[in-house]
Protein backbone atom coordinates (compact mmCIF):
# COMPACT_ATOMS: atom_id res chain seq x y z
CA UNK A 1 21.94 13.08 -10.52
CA UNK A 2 21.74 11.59 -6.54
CA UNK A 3 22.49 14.14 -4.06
CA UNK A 4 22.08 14.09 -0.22
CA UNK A 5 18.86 15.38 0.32
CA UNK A 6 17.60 13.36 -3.04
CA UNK A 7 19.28 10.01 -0.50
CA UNK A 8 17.62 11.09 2.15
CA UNK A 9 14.36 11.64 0.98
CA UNK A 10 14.57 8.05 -0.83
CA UNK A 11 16.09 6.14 2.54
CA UNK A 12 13.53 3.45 3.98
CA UNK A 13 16.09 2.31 6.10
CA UNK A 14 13.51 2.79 8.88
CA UNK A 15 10.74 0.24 8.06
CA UNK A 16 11.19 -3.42 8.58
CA UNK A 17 11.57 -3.83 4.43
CA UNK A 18 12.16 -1.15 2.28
CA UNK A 19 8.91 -2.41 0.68
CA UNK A 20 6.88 -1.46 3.71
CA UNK A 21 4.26 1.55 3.77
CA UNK A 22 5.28 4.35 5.93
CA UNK A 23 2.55 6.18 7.55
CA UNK A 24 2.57 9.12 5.48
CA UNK A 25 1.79 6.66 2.30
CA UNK A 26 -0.62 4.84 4.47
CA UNK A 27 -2.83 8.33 5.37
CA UNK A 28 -2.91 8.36 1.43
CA UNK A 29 -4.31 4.74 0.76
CA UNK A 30 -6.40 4.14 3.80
CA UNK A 31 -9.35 5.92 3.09
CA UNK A 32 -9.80 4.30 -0.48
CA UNK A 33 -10.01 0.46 1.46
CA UNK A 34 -13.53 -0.72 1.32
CA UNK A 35 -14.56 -1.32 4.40
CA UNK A 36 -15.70 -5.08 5.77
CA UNK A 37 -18.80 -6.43 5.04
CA UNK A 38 -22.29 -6.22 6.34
CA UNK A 39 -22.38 -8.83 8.75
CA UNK A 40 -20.90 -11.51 10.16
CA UNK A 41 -17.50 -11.23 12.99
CA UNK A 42 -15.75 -7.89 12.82
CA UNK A 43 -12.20 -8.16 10.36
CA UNK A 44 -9.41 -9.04 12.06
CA UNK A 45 -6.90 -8.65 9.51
CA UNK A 46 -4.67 -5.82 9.53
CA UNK A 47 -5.53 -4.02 5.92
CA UNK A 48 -2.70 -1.74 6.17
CA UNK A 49 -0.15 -5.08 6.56
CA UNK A 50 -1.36 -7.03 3.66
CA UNK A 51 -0.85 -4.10 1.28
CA UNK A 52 2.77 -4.50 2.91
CA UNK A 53 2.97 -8.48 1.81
CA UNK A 54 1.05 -7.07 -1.56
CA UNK A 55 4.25 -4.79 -2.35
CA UNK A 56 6.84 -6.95 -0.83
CA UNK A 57 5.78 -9.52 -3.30
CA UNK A 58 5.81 -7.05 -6.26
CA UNK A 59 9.28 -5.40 -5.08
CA UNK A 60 11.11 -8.79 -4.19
CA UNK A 61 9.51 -11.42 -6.48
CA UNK A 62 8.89 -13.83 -4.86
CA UNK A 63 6.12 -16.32 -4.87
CA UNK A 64 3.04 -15.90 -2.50
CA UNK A 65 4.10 -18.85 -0.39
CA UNK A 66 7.76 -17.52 0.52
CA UNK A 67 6.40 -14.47 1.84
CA UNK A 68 7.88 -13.90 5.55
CA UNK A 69 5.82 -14.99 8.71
CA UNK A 70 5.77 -11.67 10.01
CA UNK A 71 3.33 -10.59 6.88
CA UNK A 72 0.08 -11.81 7.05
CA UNK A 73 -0.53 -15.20 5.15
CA UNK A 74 -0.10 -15.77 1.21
CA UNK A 75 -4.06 -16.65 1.48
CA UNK A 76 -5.13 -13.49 3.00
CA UNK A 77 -2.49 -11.29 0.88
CA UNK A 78 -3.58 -13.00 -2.21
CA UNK A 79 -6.92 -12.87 -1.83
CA UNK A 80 -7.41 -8.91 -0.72
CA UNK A 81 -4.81 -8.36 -4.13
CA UNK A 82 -7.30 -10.38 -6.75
CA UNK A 83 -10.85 -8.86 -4.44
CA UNK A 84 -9.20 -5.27 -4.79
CA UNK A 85 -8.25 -5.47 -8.50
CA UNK A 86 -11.61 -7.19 -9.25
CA UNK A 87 -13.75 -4.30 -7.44
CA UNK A 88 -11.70 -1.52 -8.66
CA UNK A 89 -9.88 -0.12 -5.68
CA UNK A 90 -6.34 -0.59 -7.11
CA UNK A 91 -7.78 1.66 -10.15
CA UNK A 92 -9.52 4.35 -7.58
CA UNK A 93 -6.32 4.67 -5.95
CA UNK A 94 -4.15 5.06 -8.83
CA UNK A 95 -5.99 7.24 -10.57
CA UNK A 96 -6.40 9.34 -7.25
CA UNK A 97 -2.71 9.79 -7.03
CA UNK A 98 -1.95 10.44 -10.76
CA UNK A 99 -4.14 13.40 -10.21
CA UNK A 100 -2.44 14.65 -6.59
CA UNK A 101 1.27 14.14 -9.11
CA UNK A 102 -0.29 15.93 -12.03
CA UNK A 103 -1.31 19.12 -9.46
CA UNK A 104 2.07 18.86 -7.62
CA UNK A 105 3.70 18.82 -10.87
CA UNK A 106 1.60 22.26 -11.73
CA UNK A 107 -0.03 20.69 -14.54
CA UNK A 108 -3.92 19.90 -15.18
CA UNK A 109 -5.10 16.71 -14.21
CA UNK A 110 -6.03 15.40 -17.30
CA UNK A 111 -3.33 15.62 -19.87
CA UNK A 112 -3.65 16.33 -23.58
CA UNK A 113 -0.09 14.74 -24.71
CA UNK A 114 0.47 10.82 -24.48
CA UNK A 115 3.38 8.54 -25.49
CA UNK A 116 2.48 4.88 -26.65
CA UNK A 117 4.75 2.03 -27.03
CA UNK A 118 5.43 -1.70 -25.84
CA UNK A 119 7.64 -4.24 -24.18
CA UNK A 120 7.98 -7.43 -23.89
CA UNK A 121 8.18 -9.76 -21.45
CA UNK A 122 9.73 -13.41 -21.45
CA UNK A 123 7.61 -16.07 -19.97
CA UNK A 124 8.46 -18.08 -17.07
CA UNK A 125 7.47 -21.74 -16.71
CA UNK A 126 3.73 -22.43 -16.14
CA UNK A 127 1.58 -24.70 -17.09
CA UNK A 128 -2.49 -25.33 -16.67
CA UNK A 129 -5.33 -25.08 -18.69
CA UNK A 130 -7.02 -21.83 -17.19
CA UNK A 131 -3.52 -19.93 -18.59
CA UNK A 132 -3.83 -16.95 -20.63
CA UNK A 133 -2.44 -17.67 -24.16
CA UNK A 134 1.43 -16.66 -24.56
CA UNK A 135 3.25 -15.63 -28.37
CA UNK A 136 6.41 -15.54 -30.21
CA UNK A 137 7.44 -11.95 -30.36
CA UNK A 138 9.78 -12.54 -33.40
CA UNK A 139 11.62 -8.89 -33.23
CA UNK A 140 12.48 -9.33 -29.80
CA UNK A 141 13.30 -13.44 -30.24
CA UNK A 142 10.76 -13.15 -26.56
CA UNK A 143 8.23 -16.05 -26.00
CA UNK A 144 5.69 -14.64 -23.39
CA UNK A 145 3.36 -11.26 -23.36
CA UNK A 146 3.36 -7.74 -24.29
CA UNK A 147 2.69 -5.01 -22.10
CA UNK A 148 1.50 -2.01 -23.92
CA UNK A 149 1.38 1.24 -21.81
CA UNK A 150 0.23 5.21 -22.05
CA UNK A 151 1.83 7.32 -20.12
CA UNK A 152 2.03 11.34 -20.10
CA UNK A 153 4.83 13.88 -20.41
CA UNK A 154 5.53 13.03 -17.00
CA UNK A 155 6.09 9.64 -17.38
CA UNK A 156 2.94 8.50 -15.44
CA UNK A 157 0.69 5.71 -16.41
CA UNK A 158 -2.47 6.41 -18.18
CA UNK A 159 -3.54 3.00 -18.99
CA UNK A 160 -2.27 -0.77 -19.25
CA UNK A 161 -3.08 -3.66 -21.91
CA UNK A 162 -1.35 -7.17 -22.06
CA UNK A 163 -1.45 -9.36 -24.79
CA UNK A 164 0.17 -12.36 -26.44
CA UNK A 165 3.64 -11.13 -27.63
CA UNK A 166 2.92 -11.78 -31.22
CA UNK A 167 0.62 -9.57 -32.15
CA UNK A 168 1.63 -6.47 -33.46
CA UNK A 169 1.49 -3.19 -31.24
CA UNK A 170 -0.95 -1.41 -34.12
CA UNK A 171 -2.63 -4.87 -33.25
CA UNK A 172 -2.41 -4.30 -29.99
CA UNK A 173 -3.65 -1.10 -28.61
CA UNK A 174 -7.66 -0.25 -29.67
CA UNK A 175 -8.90 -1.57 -26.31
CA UNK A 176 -6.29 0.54 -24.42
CA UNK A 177 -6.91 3.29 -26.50
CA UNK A 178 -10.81 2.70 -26.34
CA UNK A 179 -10.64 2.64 -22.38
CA UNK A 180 -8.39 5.82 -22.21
CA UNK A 181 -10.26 8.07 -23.96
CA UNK A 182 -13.58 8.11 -21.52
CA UNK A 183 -10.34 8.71 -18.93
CA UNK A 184 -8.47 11.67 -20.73
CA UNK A 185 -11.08 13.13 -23.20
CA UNK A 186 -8.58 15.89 -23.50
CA UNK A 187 -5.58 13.83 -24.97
CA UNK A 188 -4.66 15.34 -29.01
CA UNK A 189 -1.99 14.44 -29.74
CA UNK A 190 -0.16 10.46 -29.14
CA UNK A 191 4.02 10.07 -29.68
CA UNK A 192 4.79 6.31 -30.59
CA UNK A 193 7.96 4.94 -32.38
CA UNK A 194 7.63 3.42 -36.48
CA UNK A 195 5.74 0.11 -34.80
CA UNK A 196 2.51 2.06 -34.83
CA UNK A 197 2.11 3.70 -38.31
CA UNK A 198 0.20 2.29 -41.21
CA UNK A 199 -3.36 2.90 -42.32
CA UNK A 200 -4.34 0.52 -39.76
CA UNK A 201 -3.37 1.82 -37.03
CA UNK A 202 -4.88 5.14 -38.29
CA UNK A 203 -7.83 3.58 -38.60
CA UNK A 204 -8.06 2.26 -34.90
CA UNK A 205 -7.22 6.38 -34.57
CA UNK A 206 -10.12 7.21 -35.64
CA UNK A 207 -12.65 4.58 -34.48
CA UNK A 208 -11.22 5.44 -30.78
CA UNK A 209 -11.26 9.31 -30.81
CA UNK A 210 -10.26 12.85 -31.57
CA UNK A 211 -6.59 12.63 -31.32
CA UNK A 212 -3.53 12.43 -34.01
CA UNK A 213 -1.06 10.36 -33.68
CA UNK A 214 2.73 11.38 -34.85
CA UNK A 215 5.16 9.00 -34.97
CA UNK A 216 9.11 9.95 -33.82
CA UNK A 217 11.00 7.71 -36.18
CA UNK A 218 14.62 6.27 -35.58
CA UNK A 219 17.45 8.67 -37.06
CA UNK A 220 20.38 7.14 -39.36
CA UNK A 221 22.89 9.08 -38.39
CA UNK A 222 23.25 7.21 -34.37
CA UNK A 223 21.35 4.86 -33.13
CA UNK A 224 21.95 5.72 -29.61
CA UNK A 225 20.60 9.51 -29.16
CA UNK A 226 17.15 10.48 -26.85
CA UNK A 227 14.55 10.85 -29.39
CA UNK A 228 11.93 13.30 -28.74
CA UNK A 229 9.49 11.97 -26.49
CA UNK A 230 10.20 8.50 -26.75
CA UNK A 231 12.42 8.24 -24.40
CA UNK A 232 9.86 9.11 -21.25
CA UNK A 233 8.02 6.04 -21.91
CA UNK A 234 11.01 4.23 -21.98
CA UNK A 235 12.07 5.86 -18.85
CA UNK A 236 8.43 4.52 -17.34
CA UNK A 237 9.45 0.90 -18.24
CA UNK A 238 12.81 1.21 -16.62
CA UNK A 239 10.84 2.29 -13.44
CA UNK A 240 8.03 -0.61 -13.55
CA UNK A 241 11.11 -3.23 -14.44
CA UNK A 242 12.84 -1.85 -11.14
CA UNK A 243 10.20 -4.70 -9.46
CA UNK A 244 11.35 -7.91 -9.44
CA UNK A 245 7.84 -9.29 -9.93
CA UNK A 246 7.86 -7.20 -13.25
CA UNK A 247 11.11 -8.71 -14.57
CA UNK A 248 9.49 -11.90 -16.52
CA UNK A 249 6.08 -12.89 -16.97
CA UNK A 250 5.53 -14.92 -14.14
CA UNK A 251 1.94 -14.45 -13.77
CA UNK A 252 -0.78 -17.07 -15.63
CA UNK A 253 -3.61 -14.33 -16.50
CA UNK A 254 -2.98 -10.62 -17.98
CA UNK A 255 -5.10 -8.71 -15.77
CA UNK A 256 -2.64 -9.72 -12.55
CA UNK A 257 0.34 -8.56 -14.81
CA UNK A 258 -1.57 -5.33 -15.47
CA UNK A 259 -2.42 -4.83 -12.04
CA UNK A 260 1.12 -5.50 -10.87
CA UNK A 261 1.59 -2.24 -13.43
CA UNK A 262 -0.25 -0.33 -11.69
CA UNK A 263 0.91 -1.23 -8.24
CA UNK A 264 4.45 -0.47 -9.33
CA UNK A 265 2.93 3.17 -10.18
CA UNK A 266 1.25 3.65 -6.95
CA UNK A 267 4.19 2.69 -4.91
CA UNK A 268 6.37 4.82 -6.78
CA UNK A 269 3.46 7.67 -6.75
CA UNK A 270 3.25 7.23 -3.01
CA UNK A 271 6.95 7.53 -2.15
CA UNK A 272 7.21 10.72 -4.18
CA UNK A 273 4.20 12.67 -2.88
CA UNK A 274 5.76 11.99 0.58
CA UNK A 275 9.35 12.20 0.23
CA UNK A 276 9.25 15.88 2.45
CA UNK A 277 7.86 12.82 5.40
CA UNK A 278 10.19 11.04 7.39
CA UNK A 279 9.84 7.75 7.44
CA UNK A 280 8.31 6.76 11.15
């Protein structure tokens, strides 16, 4: 439930967008930005505005082109976004945060509880021959990808894997589950919903790690009840789909759409570990 001082603490009515770092959340991200080059003229460009055009383009949706003149150029922003996914500083800064929200929280920073599941994500017109290849997800009657998240009991991301939207989430997840387990060595036990039983998905189980996986199944008596654990990785998708550039699949490779994941994480990572800061 919204009260006051929860309205308050969430008001960016401050900043120029509501997108728009405020310089608590920049004294969090600054000291992760590599710095320029060996060489060469000094940088000119203002770092801390193109992660501004970077989230005003995940928040708003819009393309790169439309962003406003008062943001640096869609060639600048574009090109720090793909050189800072590519070198692994959206990934050092994520993972950075997660930890300060797991030790705010109380809890220890690697968690040994993770939910699993999927969604996906209709495709928007594109076209090219360097696209990534888009499915038929015939459950959801969705042409376009499928985003397959872990997150922990707090609803925080643990890792990110997009694929075609016809292949099967059991199908789906040994790379994600492969790639969190150097992470979170102390994860035992993985929640998922009836999508991810079968002996192969137990065997992907046990090629990946030491961990069980226990699946919370749909009751018959309602359909519309919180099932045990389930619902906080819903509640992570309804947080991720709150940015526009999230809605569809708008993107032509799966490592952008992943990365737009995680940017929708760190933003909303950032505003809560300084919502006690005014905004300037």
């Amino acid at each position: 439930m919204w009260k006051p001082e929860h309205r308050l603490a969430a008001d960016r009515s401050g900043l120029r967008y509501p997108s728009d770092l405020n310089d608590a959340e920049w004294a969090l991200v600054a000291s992760f930005i590599p710095p320029a080059r060996r060489g060469g003229r000094r940088r000119s460009v203002n770092v801390c505005e193109v992660i501004n055009a970077i989230f005003y383009v995940l928040s708003t949706g819009c393309q790169w082109q439309a962003l406003p003149k008062d943001l640096p150029p869609r060639s600048t922003a574009h090109f720090y976004f793909m050189l800072w996914n590519w070198d692994g500083t959206l990934e050092r800064i994520h993972d950075t945060l997660y930890v300060a929200m797991r030790e705010a929280a109380g809890r220890e920073a690697s968690p040994s509880v993770a939910i699993i599941d999927s969604q996906s994500a209709r495709a928007s017109q594109k076209g090219g021959s360097s696209i990534d290849p888009q499915g038929f997800d015939a459950g959801k009657k969705v042409t376009g990808s499928k985003r397959h998240i872990l997150v922990d009991t707090l609803g925080l991301l643990l890792g990110v894997n997009v694929l075609q939207a016809n292949i099967q989430d059991r199908d789906g997840t040994h790379d994600l589950l492969r790639r969190v387990r150097r992470r979170f060595p102390f994860i035992e036990t993985i929640f998922a919903d009836a999508g991810y039983q079968g002996p192969r998905m137990a065997k992907t189980i046990a090629a990946t790690g030491k961990w069980r996986i226990e699946i919370v199944k749909r009751t018959d008596l309602h359909h519309f009840i919180v099932l045990p654990k389930r619902w906080i990785v819903e509640r992570t998708f309804a947080w991720i789909s709150r940015n526009r550039r999230l809605t569809r699949d708008f993107e032509r490779h799966a490592t952008t759409v992943a990365a737009f994941v995680r940017l929708a994480m760190i933003r909303l990572m950032l505003k809560r570990l300084t919502r006690s800061t005014p905004c300037p």
